[in-house]
Every structure is written in C-alpha cells, then in structure tokens.
C-alpha atoms as a PDB file:
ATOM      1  CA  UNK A   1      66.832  11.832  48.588  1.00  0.00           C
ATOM      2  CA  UNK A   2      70.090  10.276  49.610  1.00  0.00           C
ATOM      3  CA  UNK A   3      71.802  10.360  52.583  1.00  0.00           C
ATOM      4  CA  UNK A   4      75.793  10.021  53.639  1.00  0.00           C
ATOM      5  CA  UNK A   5      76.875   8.196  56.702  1.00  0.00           C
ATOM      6  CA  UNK A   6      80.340   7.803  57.845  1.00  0.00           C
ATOM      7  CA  UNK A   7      81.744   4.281  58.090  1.00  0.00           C
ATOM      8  CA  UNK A   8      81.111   4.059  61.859  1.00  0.00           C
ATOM      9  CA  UNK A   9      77.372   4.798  61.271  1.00  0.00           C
ATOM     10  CA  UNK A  10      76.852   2.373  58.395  1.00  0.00           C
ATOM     11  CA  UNK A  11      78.650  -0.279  60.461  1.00  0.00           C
ATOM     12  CA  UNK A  12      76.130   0.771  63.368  1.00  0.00           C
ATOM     13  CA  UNK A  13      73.090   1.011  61.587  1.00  0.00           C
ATOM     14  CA  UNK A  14      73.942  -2.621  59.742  1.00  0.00           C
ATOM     15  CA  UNK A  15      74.619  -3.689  63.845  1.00  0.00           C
ATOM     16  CA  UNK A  16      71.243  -2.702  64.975  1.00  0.00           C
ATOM     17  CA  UNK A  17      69.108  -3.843  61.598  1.00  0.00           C
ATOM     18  CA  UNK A  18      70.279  -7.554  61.861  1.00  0.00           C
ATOM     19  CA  UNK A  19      69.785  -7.386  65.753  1.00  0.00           C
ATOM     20  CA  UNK A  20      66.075  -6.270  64.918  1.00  0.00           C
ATOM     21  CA  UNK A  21      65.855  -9.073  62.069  1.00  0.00           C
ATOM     22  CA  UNK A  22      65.858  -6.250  59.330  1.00  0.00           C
ATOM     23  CA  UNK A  23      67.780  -5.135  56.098  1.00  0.00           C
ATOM     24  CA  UNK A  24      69.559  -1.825  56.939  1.00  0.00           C
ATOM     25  CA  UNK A  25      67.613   0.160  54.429  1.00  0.00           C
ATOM     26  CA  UNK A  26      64.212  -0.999  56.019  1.00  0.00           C
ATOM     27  CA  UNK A  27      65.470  -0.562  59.945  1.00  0.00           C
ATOM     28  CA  UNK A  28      66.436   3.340  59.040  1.00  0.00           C
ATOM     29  CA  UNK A  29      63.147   3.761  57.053  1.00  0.00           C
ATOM     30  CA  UNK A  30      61.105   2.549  59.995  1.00  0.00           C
ATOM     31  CA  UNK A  31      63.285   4.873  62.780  1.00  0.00           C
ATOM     32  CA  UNK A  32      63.317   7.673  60.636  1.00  0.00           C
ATOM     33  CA  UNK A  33      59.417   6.775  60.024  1.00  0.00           C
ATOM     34  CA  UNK A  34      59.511   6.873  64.284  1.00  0.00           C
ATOM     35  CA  UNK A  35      61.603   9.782  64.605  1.00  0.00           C
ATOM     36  CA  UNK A  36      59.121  12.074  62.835  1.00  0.00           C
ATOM     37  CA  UNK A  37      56.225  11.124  64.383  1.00  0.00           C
ATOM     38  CA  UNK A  38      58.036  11.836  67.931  1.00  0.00           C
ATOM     39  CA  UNK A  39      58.740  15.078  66.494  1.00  0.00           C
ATOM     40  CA  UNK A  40      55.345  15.740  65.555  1.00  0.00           C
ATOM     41  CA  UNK A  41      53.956  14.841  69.032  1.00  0.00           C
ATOM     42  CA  UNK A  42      56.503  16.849  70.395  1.00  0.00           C
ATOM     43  CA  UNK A  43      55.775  19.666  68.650  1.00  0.00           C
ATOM     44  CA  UNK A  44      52.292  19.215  69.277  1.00  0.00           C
ATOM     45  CA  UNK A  45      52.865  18.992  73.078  1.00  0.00           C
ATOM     46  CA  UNK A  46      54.435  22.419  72.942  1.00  0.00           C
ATOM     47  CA  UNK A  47      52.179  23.987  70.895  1.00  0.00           C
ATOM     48  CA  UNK A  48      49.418  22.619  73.820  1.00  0.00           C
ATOM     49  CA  UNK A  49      51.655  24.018  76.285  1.00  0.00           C
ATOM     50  CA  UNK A  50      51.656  27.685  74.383  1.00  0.00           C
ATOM     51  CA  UNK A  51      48.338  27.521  74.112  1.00  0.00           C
ATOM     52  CA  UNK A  52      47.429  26.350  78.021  1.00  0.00           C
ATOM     53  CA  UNK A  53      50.458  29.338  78.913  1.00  0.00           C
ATOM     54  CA  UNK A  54      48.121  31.995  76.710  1.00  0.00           C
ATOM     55  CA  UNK A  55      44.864  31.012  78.364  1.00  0.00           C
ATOM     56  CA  UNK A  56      46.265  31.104  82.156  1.00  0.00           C
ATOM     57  CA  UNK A  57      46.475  27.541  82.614  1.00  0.00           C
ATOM     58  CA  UNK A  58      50.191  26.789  84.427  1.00  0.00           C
ATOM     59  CA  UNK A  59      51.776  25.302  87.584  1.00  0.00           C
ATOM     60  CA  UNK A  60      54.510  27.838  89.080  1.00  0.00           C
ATOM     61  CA  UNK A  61      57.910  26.768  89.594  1.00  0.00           C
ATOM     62  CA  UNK A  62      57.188  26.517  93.179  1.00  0.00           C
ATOM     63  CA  UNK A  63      54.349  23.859  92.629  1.00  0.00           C
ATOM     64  CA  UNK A  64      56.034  21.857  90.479  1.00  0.00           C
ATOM     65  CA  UNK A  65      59.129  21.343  93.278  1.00  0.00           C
ATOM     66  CA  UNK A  66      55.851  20.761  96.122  1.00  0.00           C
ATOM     67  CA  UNK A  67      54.551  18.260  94.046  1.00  0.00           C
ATOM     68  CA  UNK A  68      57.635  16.482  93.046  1.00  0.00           C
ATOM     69  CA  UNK A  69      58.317  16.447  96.569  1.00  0.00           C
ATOM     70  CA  UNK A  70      55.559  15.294  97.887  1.00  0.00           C
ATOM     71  CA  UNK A  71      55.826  11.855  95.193  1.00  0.00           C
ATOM     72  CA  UNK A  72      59.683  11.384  96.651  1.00  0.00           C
ATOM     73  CA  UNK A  73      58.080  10.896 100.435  1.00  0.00           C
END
C-alpha cells in the first residue's frame, strides 16, 4: 500500500517522529497501528450500546442532565 501526503503533512509527520525519538515511517506505523485499535474499541462500544438499547437497558435524556448535574454541585 502506499500512501500520498502533501508537503505540509510530511513536514508534520517528520516534526512529531523526531520529537517522539522515531523515524517517520515507524511513528505513522505505530499511530496508524493506534488509530485502528481506537476504532475497533469504538466500534465495539457502539455495538454494546445497540445491544444494551435492544435489551431495554438506557438512561433517558432527562437522567443523564440529573446526573450531570448533580456531579457539577
């Protein structure tokens, strides 16, 4: 697979891999490697919310604002 990046990017991503002590091929492997697996959990966590929405299992609107309020006192 290859993959294009403007100049501003490739100046970026060369920024952030020596600030992290890394060549910029390995620092974009390893977020890229990071990014998916936050996808995956995120997914996940929706998929868990489906699920808990199909069996019943939810806070209203209403409950959410009473609780949020109640950590803000």
């Amino acid at each position: 697979m290859e993959v294009r990046f403007t100049p501003e990017q490739e100046a970026e991503l060369a920024r952030l891999a020596m600030r992290a002590g890394k060549e910029p091929s390995e620092f974009v492997q390893e977020t890229i490697a990071r990014m998916l697996g936050d996808h995956a959990r995120f997914l996940e966590a929706v998929e868990r919310g489906f699920d808990s929405l199909d069996q019943g299992r939810y806070v209203s609107h209403e409950e959410v604002g009473k609780r949020i309020e109640s950590l803000l006192r």
